[in-house]
C-alpha atoms as a PDB file:
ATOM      1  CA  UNK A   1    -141.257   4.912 125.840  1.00  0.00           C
ATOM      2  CA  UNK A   2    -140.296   9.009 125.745  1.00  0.00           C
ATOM      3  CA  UNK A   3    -137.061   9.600 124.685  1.00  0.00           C
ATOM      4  CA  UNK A   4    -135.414  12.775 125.667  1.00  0.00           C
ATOM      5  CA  UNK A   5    -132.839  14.199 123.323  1.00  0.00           C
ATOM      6  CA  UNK A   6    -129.966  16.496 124.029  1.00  0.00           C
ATOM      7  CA  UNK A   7    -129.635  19.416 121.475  1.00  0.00           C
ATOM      8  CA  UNK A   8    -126.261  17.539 120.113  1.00  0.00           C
ATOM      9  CA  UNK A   9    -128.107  14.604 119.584  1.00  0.00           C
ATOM     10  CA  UNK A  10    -131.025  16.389 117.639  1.00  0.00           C
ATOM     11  CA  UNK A  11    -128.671  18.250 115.933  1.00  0.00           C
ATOM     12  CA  UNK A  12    -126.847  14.941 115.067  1.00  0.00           C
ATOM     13  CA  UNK A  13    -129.966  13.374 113.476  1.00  0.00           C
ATOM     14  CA  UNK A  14    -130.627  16.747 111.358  1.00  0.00           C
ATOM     15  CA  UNK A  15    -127.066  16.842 109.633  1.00  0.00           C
ATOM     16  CA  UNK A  16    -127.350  12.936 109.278  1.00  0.00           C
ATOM     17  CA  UNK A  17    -130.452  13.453 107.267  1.00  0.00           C
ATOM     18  CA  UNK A  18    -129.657  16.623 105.724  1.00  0.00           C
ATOM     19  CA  UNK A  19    -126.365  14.515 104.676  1.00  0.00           C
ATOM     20  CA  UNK A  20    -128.531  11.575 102.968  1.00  0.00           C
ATOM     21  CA  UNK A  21    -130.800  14.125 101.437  1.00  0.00           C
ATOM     22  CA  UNK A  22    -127.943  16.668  99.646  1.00  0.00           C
ATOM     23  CA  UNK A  23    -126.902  13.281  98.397  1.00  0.00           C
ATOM     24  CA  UNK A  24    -129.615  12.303  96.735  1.00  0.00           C
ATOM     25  CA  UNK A  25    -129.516  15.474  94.911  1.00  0.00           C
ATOM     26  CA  UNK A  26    -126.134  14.996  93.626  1.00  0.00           C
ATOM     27  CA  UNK A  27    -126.793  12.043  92.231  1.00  0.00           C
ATOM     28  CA  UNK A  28    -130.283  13.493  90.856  1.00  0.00           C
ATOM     29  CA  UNK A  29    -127.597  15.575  89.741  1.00  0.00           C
ATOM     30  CA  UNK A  30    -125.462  13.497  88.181  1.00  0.00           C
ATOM     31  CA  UNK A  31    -128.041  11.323  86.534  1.00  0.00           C
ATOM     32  CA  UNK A  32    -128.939  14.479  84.387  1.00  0.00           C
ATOM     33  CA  UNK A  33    -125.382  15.522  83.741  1.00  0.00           C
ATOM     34  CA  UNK A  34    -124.501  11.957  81.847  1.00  0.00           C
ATOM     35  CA  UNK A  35    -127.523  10.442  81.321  1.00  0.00           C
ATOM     36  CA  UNK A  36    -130.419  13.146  80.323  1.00  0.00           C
ATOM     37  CA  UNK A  37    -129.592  16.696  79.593  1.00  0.00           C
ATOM     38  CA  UNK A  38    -125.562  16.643  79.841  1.00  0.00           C
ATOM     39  CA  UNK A  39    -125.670  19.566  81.867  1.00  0.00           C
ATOM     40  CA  UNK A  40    -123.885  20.214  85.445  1.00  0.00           C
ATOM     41  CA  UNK A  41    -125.984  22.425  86.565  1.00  0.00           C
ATOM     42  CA  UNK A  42    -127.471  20.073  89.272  1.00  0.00           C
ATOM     43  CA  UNK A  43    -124.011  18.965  90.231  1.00  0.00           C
ATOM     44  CA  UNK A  44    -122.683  23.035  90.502  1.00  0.00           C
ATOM     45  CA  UNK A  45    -125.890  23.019  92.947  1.00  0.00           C
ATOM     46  CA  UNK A  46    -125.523  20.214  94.919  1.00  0.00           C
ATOM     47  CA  UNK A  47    -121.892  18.984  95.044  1.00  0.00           C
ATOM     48  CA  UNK A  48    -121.108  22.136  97.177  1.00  0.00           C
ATOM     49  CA  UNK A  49    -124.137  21.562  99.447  1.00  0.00           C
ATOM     50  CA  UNK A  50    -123.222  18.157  99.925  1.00  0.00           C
ATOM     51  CA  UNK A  51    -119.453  18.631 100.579  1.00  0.00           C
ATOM     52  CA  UNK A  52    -120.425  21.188 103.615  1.00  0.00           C
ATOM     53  CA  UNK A  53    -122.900  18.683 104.940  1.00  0.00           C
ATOM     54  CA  UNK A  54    -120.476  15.712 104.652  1.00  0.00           C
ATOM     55  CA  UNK A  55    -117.792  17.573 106.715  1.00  0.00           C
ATOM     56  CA  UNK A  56    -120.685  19.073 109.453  1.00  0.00           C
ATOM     57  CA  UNK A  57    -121.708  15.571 109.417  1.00  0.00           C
ATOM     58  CA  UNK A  58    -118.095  14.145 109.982  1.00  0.00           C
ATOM     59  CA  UNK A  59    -117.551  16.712 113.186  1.00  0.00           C
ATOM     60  CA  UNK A  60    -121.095  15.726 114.192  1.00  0.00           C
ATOM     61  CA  UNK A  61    -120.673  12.236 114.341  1.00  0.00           C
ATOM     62  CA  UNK A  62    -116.773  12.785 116.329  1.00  0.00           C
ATOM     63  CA  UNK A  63    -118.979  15.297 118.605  1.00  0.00           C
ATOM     64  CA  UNK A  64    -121.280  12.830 119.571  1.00  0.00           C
ATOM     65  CA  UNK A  65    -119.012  10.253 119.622  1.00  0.00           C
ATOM     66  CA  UNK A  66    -116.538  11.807 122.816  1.00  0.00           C
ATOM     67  CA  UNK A  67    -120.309  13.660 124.504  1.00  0.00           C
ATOM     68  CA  UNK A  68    -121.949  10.245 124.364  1.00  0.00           C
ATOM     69  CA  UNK A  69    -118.737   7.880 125.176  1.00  0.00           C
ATOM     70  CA  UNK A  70    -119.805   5.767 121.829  1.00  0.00           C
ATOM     71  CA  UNK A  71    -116.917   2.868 121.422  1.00  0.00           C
ATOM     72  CA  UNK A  72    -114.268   2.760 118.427  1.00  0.00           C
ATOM     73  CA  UNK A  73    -116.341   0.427 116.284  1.00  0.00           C
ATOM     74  CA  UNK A  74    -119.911   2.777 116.285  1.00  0.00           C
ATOM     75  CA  UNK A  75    -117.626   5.767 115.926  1.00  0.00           C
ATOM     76  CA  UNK A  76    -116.005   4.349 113.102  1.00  0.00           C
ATOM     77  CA  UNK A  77    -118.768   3.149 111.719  1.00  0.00           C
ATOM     78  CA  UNK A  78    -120.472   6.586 111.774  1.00  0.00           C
ATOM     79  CA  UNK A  79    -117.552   8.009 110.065  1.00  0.00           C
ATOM     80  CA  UNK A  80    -118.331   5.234 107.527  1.00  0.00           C
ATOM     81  CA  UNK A  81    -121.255   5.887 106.947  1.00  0.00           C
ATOM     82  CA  UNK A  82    -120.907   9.356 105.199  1.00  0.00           C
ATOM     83  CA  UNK A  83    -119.435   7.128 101.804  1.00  0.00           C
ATOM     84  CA  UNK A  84    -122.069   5.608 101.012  1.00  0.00           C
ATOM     85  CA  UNK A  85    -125.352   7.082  99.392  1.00  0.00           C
ATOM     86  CA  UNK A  86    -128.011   7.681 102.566  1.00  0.00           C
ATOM     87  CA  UNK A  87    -126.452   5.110 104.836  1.00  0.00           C
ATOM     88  CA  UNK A  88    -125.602   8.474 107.225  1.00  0.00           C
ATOM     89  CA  UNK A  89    -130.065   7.334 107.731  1.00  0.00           C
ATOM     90  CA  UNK A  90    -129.438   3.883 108.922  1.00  0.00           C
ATOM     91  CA  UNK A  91    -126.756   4.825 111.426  1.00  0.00           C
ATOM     92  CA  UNK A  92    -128.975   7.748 112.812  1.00  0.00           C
ATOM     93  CA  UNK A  93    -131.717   5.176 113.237  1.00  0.00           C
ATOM     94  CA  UNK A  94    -129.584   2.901 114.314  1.00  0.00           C
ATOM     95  CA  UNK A  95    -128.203   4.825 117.477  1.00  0.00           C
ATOM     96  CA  UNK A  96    -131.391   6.317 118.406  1.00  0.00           C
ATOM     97  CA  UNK A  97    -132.772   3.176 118.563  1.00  0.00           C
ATOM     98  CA  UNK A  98    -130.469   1.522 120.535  1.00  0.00           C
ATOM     99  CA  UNK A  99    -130.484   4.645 122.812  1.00  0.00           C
ATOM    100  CA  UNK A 100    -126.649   5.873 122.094  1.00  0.00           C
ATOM    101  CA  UNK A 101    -127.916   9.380 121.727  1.00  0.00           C
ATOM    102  CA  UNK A 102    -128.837  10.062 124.631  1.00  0.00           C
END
């Protein structure tokens, strides 16, 4: 099956994984801060990063919600799932598979 993808919902999927990966490099980050070296400089680097992908990804994921009609409970769960550590992957997985980008 060929999906075609709108340039909202391929920009979606980038900040969702851009999200999940500036994640993993704060806690990279924060693994060396208290656990190896005791120094922040991974968390000066990536806590910034992160914090302007979590609130693209937040606007993304309301954007898509009201240009793709998604109900209350995926939008909310979208929302959700900018807490915790790379789950912002298994939503964007999630709605492309079940076609709700498109």
């Amino acid at each position: 099956m060929i999906r075609t993808t709108t340039p909202l919902a391929t920009i979606f999927r980038a900040v969702a994984i851009a999200e999940a990966c500036s994640w993993t490099g704060l806690l990279i980050g924060m693994v060396f801060k208290y656990l190896v070296v005791f120094d922040d400089v991974g968390v000066k680097i990536f806590g910034p990063i992160h914090g302007v992908l979590f609130v693209a990804y937040v606007v993304t994921t309301l954007l898509a919600a009201r240009t793709f009609r998604w109900s209350w409970g995926t939008t909310i769960v979208g929302l959700a799932a900018s807490i915790p550590p790379l789950t912002t992957l298994w939503f964007e997985r999630s709605v492309y598979r079940r076609g709700r980008l498109a």
